[in-house]
PDB file of N, CA and C in Angstrom:
ATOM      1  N   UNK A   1      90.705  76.269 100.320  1.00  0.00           N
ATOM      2  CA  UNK A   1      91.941  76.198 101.079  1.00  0.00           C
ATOM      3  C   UNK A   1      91.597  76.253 102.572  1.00  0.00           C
ATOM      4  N   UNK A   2      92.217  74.853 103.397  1.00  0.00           N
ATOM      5  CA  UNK A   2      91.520  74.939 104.817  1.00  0.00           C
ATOM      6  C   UNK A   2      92.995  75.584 105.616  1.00  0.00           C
ATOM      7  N   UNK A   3      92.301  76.795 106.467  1.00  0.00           N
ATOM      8  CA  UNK A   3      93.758  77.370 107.317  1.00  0.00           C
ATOM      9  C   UNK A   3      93.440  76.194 108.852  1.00  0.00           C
ATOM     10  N   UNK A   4      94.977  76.135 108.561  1.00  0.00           N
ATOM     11  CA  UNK A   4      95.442  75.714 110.032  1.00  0.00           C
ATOM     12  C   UNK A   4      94.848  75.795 111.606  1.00  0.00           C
ATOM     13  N   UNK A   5      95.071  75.093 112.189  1.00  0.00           N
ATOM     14  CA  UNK A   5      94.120  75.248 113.777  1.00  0.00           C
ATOM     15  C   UNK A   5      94.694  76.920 114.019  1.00  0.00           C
ATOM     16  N   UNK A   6      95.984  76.969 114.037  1.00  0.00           N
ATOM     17  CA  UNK A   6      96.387  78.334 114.847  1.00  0.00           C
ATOM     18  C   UNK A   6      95.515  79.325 114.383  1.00  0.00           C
ATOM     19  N   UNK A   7      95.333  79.642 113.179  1.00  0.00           N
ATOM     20  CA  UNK A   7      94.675  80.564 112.357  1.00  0.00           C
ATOM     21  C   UNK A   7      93.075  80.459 113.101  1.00  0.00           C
ATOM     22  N   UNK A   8      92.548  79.099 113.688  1.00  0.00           N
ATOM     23  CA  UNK A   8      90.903  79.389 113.660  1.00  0.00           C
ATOM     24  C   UNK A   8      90.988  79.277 115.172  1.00  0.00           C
ATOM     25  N   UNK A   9      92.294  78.962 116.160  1.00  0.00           N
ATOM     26  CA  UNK A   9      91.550  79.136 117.730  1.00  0.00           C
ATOM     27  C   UNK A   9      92.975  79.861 118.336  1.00  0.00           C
ATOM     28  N   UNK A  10      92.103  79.984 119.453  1.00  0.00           N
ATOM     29  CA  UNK A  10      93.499  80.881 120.303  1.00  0.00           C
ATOM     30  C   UNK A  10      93.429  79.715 121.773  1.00  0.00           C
ATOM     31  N   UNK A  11      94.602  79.566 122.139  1.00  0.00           N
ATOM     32  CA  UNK A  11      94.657  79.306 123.693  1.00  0.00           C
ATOM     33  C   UNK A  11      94.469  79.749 124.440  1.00  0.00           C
ATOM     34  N   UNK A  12      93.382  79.168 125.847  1.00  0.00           N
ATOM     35  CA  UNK A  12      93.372  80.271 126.920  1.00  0.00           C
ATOM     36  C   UNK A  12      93.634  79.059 127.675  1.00  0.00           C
ATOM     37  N   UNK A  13      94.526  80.218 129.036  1.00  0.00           N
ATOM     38  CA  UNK A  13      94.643  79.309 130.090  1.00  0.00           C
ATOM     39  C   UNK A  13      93.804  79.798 131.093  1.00  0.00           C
ATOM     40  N   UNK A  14      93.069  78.699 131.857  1.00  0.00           N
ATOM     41  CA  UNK A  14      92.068  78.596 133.084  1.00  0.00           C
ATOM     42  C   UNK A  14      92.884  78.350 134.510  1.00  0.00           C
ATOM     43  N   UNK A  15      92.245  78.289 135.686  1.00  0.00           N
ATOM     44  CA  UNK A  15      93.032  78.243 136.530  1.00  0.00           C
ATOM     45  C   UNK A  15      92.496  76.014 137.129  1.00  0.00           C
ATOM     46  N   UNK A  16      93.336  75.586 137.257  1.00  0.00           N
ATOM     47  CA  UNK A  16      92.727  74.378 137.438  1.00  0.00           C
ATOM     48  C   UNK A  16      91.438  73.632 138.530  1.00  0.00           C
ATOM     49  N   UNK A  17      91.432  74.384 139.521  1.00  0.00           N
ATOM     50  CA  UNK A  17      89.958  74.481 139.973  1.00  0.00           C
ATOM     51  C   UNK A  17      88.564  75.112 139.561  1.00  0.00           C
ATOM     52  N   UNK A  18      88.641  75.976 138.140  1.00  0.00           N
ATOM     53  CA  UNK A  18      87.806  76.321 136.930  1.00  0.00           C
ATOM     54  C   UNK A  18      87.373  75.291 136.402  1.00  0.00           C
ATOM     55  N   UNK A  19      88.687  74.424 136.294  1.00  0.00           N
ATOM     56  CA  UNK A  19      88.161  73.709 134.970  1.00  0.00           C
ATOM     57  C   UNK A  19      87.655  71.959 135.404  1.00  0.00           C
ATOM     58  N   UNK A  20      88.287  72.115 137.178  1.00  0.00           N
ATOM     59  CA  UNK A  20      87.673  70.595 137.749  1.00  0.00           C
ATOM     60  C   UNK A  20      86.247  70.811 137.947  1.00  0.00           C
ATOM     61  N   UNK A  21      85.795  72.258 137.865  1.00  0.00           N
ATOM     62  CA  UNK A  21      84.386  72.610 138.103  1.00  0.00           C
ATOM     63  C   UNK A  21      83.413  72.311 137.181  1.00  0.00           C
ATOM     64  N   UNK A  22      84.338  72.278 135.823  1.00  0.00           N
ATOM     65  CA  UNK A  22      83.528  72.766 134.437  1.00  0.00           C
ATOM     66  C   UNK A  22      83.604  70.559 134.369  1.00  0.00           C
ATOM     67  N   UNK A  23      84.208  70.253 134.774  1.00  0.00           N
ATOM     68  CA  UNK A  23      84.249  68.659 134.661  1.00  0.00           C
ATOM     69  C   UNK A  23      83.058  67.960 135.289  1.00  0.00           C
ATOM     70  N   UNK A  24      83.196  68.591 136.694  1.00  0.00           N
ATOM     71  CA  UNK A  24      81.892  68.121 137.589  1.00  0.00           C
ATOM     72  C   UNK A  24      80.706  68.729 137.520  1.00  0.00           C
ATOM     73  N   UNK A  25      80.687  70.135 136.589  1.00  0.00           N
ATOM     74  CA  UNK A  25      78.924  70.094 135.970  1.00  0.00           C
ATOM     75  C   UNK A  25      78.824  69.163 134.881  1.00  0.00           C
ATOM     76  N   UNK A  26      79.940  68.950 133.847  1.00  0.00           N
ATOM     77  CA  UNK A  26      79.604  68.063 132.577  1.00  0.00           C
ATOM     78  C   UNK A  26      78.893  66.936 133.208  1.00  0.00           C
ATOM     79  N   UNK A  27      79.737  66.299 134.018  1.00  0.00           N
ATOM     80  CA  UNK A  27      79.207  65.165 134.477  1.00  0.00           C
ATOM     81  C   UNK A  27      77.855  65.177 135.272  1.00  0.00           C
ATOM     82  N   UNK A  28      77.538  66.242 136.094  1.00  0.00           N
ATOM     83  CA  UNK A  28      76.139  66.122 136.748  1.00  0.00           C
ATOM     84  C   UNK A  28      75.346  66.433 135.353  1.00  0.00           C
ATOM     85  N   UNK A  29      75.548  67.309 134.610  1.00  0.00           N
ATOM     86  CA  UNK A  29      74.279  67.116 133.856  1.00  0.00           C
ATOM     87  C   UNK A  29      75.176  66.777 132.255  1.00  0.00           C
ATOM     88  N   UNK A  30      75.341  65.874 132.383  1.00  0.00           N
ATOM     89  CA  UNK A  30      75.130  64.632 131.349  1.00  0.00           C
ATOM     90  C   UNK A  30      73.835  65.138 130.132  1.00  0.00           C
ATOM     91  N   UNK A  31      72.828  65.150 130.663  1.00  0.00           N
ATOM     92  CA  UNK A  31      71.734  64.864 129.694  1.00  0.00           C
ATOM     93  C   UNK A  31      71.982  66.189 128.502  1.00  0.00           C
ATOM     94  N   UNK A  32      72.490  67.397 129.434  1.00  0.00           N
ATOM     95  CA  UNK A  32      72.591  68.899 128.662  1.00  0.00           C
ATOM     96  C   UNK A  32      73.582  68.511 127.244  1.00  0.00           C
ATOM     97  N   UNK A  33      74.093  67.122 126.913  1.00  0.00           N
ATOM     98  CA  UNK A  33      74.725  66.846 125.887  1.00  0.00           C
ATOM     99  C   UNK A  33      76.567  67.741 125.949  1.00  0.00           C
ATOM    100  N   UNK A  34      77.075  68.335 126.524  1.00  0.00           N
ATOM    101  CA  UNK A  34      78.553  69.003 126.597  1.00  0.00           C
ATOM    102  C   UNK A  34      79.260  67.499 126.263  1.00  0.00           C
ATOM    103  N   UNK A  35      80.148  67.537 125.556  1.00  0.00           N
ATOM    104  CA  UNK A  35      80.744  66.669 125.175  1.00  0.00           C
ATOM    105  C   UNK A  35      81.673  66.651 125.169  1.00  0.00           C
ATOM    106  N   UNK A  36      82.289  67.667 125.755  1.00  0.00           N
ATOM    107  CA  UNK A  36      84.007  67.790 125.989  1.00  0.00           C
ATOM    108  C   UNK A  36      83.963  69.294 126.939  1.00  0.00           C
ATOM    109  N   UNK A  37      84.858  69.378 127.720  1.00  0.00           N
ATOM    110  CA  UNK A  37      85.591  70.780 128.470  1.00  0.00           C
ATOM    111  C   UNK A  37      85.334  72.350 127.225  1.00  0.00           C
ATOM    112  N   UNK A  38      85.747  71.828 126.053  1.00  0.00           N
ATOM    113  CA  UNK A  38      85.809  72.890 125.425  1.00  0.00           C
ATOM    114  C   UNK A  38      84.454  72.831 124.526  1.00  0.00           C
ATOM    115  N   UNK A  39      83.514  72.249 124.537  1.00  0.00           N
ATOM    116  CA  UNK A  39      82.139  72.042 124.230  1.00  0.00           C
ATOM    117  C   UNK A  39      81.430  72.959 125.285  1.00  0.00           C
ATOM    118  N   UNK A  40      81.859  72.263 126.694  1.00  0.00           N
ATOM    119  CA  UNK A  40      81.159  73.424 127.594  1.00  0.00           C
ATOM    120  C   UNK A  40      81.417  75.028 127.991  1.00  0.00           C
ATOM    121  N   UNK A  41      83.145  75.119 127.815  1.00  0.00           N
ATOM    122  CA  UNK A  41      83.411  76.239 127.726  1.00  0.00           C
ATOM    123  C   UNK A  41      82.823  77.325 126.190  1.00  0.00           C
ATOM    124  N   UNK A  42      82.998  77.044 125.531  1.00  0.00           N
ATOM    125  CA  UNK A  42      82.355  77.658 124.195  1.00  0.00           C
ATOM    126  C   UNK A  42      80.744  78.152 124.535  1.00  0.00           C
ATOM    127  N   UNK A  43      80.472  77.326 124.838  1.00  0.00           N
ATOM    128  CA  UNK A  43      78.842  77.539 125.244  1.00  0.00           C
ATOM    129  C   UNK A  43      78.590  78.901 126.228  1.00  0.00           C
ATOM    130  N   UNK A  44      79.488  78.479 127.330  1.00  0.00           N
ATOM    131  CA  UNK A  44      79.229  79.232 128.230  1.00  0.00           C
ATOM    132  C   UNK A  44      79.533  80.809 128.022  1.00  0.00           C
ATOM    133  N   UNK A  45      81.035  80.753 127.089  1.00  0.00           N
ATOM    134  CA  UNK A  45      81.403  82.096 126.134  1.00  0.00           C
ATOM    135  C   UNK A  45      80.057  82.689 125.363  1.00  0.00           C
ATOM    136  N   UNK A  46      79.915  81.931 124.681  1.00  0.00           N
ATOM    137  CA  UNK A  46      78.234  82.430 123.648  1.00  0.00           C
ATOM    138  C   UNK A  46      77.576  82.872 124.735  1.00  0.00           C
ATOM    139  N   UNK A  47      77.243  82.171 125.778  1.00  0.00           N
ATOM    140  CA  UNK A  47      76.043  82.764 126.228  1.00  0.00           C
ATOM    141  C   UNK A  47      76.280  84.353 126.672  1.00  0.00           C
ATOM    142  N   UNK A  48      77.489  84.257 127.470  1.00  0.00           N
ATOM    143  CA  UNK A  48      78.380  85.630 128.451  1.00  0.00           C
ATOM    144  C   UNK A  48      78.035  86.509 126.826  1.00  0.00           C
ATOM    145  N   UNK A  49      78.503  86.492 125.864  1.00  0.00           N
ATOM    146  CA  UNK A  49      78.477  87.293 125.338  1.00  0.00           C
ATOM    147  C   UNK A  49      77.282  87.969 124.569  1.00  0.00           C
ATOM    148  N   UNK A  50      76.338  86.880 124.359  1.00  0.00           N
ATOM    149  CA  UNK A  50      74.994  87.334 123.948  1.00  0.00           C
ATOM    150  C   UNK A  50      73.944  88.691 125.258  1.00  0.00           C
ATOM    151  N   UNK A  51      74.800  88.021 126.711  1.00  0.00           N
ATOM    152  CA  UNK A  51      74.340  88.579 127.636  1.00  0.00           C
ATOM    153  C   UNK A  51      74.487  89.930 127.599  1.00  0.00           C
ATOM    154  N   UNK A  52      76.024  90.283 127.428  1.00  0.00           N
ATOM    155  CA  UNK A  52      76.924  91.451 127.474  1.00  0.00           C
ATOM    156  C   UNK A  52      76.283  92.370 126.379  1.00  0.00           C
ATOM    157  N   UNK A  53      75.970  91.700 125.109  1.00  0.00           N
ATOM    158  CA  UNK A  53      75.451  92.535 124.111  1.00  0.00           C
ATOM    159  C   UNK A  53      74.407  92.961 124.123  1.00  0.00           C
ATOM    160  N   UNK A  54      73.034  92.179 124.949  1.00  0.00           N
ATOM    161  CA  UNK A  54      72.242  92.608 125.049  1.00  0.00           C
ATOM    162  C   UNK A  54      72.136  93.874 125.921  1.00  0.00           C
ATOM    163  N   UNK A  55      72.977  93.834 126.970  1.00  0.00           N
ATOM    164  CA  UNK A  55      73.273  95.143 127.713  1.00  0.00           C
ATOM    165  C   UNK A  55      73.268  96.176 127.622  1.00  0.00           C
ATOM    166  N   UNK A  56      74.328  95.889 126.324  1.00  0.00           N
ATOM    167  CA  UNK A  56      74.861  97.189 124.943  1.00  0.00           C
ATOM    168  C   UNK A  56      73.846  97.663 125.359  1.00  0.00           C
ATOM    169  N   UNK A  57      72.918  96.672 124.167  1.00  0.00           N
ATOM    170  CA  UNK A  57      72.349  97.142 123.280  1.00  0.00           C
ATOM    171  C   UNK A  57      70.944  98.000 124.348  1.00  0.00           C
ATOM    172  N   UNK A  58      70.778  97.321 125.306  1.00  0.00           N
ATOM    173  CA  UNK A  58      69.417  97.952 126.041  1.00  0.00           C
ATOM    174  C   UNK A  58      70.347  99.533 126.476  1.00  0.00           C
ATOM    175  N   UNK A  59      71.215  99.786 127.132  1.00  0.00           N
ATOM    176  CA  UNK A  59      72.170 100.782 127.070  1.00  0.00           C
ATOM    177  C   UNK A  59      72.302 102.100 125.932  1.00  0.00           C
ATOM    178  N   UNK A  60      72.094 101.434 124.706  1.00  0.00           N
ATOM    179  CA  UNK A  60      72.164 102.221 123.209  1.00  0.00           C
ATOM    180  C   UNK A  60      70.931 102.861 123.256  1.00  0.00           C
ATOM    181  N   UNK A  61      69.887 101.863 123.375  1.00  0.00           N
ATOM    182  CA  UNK A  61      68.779 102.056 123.460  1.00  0.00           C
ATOM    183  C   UNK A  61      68.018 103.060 124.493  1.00  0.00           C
ATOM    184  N   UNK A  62      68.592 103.226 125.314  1.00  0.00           N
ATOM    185  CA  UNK A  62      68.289 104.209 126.494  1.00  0.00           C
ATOM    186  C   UNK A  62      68.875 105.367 126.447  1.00  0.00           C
ATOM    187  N   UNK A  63      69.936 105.131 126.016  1.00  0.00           N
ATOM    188  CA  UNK A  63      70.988 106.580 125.771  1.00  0.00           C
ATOM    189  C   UNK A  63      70.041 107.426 124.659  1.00  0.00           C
ATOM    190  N   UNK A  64      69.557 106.562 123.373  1.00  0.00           N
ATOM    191  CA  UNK A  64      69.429 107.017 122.177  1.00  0.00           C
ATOM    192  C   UNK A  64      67.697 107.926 122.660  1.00  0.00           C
ATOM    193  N   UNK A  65      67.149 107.182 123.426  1.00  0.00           N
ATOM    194  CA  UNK A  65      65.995 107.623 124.012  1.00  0.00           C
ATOM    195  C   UNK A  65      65.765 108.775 124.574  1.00  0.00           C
ATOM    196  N   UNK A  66      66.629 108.519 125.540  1.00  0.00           N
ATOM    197  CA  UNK A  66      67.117 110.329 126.016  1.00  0.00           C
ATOM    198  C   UNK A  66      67.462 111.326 125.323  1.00  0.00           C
ATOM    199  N   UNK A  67      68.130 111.114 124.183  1.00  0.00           N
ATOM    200  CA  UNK A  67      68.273 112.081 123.241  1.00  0.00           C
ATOM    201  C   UNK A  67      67.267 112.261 123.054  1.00  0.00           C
ATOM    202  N   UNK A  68      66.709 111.491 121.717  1.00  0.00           N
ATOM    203  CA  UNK A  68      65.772 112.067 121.473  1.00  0.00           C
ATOM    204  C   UNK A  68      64.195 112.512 121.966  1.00  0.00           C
ATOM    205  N   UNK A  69      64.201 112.227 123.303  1.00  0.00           N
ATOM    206  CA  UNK A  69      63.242 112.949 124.258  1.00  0.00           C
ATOM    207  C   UNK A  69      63.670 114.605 124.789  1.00  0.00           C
ATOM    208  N   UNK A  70      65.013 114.482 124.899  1.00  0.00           N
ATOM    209  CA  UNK A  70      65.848 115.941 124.659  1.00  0.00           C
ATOM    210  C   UNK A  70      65.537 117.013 123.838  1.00  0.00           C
ATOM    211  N   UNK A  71      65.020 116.424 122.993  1.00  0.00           N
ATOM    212  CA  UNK A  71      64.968 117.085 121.267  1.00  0.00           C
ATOM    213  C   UNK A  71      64.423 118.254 121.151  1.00  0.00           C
TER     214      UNK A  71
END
């Protein structure tokens, strides 16, 4: 059973000099393959968030360190 678009995306609104920006990198770099506005935006989400997590995670990792150097 395939659910509906609403069910698999959400709308966001950008401000329109965001997104004439996100037009004129597609187009300078062409070769990077983006194939649409929301090809490049998605990407750029993944990356922000792989970034953010790694943060966490170096964060978790430091906290958890201190503890147990505490010990």
């Amino acid at each position: 059973m395939s659910k509906n678009l609403e069910d698999r995306y959400r709308t966001v609104n950008l401000p329109v000099g965001l997104v004439d920006e996100v037009d004129r990198l597609i187009e300078v770099f062409s070769e990077h393959g983006y194939s649409s506005r929301a090809d490049f935006i998605k990407q750029a989400v993944r990356e922000k968030i792989l970034s953010l997590e790694e943060l966490e995670a170096s964060r978790y990792d430091t906290l958890e360190t201190r503890v147990y150097k505490s010990r």
